[in-house]
C-alpha atoms as a PDB file:
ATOM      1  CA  UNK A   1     115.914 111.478 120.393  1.00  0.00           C
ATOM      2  CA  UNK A   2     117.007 113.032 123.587  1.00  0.00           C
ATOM      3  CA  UNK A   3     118.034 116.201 124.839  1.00  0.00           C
ATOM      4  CA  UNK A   4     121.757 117.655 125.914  1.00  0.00           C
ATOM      5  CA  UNK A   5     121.022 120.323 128.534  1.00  0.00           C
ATOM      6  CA  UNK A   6     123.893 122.869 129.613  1.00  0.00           C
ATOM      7  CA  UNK A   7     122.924 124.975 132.625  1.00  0.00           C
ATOM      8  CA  UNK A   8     123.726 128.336 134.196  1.00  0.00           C
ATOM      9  CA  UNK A   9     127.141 129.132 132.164  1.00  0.00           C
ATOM     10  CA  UNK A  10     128.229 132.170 134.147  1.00  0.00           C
ATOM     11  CA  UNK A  11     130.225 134.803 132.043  1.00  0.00           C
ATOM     12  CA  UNK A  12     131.460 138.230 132.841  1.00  0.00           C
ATOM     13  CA  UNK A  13     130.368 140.379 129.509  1.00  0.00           C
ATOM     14  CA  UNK A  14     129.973 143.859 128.465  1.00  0.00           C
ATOM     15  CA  UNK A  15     126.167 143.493 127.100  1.00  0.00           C
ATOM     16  CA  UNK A  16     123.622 145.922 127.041  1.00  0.00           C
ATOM     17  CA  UNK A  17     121.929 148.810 125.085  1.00  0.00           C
ATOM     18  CA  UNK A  18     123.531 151.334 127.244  1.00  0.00           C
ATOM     19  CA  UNK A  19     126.929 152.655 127.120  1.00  0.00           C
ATOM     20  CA  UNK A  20     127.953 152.268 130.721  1.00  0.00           C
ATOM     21  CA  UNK A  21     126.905 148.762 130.669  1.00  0.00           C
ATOM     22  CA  UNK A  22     129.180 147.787 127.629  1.00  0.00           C
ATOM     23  CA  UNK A  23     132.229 149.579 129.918  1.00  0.00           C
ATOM     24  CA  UNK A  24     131.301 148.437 132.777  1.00  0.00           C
ATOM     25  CA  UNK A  25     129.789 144.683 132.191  1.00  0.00           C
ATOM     26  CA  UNK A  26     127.767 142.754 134.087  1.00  0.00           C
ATOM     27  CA  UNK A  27     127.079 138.915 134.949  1.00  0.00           C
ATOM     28  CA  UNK A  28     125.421 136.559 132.436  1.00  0.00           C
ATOM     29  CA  UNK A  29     123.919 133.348 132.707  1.00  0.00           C
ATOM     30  CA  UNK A  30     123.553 131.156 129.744  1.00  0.00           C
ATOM     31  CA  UNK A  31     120.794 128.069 129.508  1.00  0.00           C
ATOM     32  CA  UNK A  32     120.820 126.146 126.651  1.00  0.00           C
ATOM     33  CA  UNK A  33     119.139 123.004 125.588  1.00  0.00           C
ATOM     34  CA  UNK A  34     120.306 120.317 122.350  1.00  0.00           C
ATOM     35  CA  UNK A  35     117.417 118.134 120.809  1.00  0.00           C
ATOM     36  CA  UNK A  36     119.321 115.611 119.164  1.00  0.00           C
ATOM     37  CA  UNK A  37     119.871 111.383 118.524  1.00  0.00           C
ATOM     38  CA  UNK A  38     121.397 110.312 121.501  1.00  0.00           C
ATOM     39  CA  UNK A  39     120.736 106.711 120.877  1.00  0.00           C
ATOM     40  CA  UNK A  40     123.464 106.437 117.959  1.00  0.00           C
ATOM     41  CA  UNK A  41     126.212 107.589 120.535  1.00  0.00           C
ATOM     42  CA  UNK A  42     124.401 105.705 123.703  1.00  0.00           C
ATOM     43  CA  UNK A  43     125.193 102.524 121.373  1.00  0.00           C
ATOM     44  CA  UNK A  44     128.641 103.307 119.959  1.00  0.00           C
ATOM     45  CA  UNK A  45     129.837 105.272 122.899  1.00  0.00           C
ATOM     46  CA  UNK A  46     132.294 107.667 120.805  1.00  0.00           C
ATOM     47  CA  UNK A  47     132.157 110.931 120.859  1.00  0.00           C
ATOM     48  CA  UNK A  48     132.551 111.558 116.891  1.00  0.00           C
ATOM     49  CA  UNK A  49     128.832 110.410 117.242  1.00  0.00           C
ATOM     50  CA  UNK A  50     127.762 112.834 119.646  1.00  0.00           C
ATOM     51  CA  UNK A  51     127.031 116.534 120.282  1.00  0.00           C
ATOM     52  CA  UNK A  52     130.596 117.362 122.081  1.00  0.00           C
ATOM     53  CA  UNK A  53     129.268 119.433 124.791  1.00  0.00           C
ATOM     54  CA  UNK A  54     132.687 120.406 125.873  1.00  0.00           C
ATOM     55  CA  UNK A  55     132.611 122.188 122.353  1.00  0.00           C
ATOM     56  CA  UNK A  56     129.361 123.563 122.914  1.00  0.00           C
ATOM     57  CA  UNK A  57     130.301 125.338 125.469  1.00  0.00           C
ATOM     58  CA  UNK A  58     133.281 126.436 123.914  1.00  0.00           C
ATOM     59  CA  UNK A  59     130.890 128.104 121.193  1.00  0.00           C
ATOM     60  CA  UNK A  60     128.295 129.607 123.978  1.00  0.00           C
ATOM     61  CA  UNK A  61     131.941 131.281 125.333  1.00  0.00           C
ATOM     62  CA  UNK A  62     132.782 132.805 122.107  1.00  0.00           C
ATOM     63  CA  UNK A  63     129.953 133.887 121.166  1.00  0.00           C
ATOM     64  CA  UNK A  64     129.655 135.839 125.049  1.00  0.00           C
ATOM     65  CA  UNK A  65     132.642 137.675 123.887  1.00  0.00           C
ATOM     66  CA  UNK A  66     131.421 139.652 121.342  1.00  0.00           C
ATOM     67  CA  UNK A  67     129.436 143.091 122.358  1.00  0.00           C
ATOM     68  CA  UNK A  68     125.761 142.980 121.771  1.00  0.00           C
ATOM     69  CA  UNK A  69     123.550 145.693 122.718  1.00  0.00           C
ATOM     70  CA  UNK A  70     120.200 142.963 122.823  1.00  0.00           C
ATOM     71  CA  UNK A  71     119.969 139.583 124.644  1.00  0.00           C
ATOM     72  CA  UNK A  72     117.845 138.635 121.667  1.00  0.00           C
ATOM     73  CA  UNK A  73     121.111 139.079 119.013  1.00  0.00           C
ATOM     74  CA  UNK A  74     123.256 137.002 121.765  1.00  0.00           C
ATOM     75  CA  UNK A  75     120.950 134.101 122.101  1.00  0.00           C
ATOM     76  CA  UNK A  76     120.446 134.191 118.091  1.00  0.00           C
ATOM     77  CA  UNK A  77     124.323 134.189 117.160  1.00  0.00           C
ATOM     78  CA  UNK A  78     124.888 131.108 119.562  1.00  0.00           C
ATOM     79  CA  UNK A  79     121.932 128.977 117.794  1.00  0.00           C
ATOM     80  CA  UNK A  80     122.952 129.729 114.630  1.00  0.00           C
ATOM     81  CA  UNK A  81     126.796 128.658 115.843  1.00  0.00           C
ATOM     82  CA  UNK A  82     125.655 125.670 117.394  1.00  0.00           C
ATOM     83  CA  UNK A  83     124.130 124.810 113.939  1.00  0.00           C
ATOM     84  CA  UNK A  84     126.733 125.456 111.838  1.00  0.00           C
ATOM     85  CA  UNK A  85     129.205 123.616 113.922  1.00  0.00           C
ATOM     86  CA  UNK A  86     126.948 120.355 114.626  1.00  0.00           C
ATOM     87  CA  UNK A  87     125.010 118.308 112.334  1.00  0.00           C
ATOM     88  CA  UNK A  88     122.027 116.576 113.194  1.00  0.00           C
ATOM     89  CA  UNK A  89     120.329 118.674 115.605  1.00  0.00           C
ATOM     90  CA  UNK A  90     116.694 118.579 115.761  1.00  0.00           C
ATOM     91  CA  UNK A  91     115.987 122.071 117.927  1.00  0.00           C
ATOM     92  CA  UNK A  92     117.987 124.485 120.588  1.00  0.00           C
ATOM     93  CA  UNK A  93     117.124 126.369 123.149  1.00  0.00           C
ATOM     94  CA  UNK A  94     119.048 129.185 124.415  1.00  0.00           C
ATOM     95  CA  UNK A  95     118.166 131.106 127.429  1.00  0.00           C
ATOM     96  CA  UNK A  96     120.293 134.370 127.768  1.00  0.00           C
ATOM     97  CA  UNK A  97     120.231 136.380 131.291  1.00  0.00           C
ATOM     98  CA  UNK A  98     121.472 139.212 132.851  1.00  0.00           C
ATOM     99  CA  UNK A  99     121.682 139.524 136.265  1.00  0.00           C
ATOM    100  CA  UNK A 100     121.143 142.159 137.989  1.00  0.00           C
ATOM    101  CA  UNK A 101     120.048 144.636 135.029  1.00  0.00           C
ATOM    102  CA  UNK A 102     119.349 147.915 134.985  1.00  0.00           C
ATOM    103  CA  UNK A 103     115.754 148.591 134.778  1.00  0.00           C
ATOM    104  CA  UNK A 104     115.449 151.328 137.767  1.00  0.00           C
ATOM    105  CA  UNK A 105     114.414 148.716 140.614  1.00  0.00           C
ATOM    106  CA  UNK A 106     115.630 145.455 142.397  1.00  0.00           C
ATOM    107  CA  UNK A 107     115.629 142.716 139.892  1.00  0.00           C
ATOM    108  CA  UNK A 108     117.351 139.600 140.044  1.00  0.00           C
ATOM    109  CA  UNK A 109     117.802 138.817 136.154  1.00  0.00           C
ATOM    110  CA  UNK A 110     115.990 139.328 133.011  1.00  0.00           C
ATOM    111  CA  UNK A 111     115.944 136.948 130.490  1.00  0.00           C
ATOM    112  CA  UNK A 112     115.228 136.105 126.588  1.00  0.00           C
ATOM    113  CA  UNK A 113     115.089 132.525 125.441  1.00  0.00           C
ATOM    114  CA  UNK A 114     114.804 131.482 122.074  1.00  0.00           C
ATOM    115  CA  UNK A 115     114.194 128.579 120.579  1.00  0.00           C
ATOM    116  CA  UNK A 116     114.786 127.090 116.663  1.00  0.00           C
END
């Protein structure tokens, strides 16, 4: 058991609850971490017995594309993704944040992680 651990995926995306935001957009950084078997693939050294993490990211990315007004439906669509698309994944956690939000002060990001 081991974990896979992706960090700060930037993406431009038009998030949020309000409507300006989902015109406008905003910067996103994306966290996520893959419980999984690494010592299968740490002995056979192929990737068909891995967690392609070239893939996940490629599934974090699409997932970043489509509208959301909640962080909490963005970080739920990619675990449920990542799960459909890999087997043999013990637990992922997803951390979801949006810099510079609008909350009526000077905040750097606000976040939602989720884990399953």
């Amino acid at each position: 058991m081991g974990k896979i651990e992706i960090e700060n995926m930037e993406f431009y995306a038009y998030h949020g609850h309000y409507r300006e935001e989902q015109i406008v957009g905003n910067k996103f950084l994306v966290n996520l971490t893959i419980e999984t078997d690494l010592d299968t693939p740490a002995g056979t050294d192929a990737l068909r017995d891995a967690v392609n993490y070239q893939r996940a990211y490629k599934i974090v990315e699409e997932q970043m594309e489509i509208k959301s007004k909640l962080l909490e439906n963005i970080a739920g669509r990619i675990i449920k993704a990542l799960y459909e698309e890999f087997r043999g994944i013990h637990r992922i956690t997803v951390k979801v944040s949006k810099i510079n939000p609008p909350v009526g002060g000077k905040v750097d990001a606000v976040s939602v992680t989720m884990t399953r």
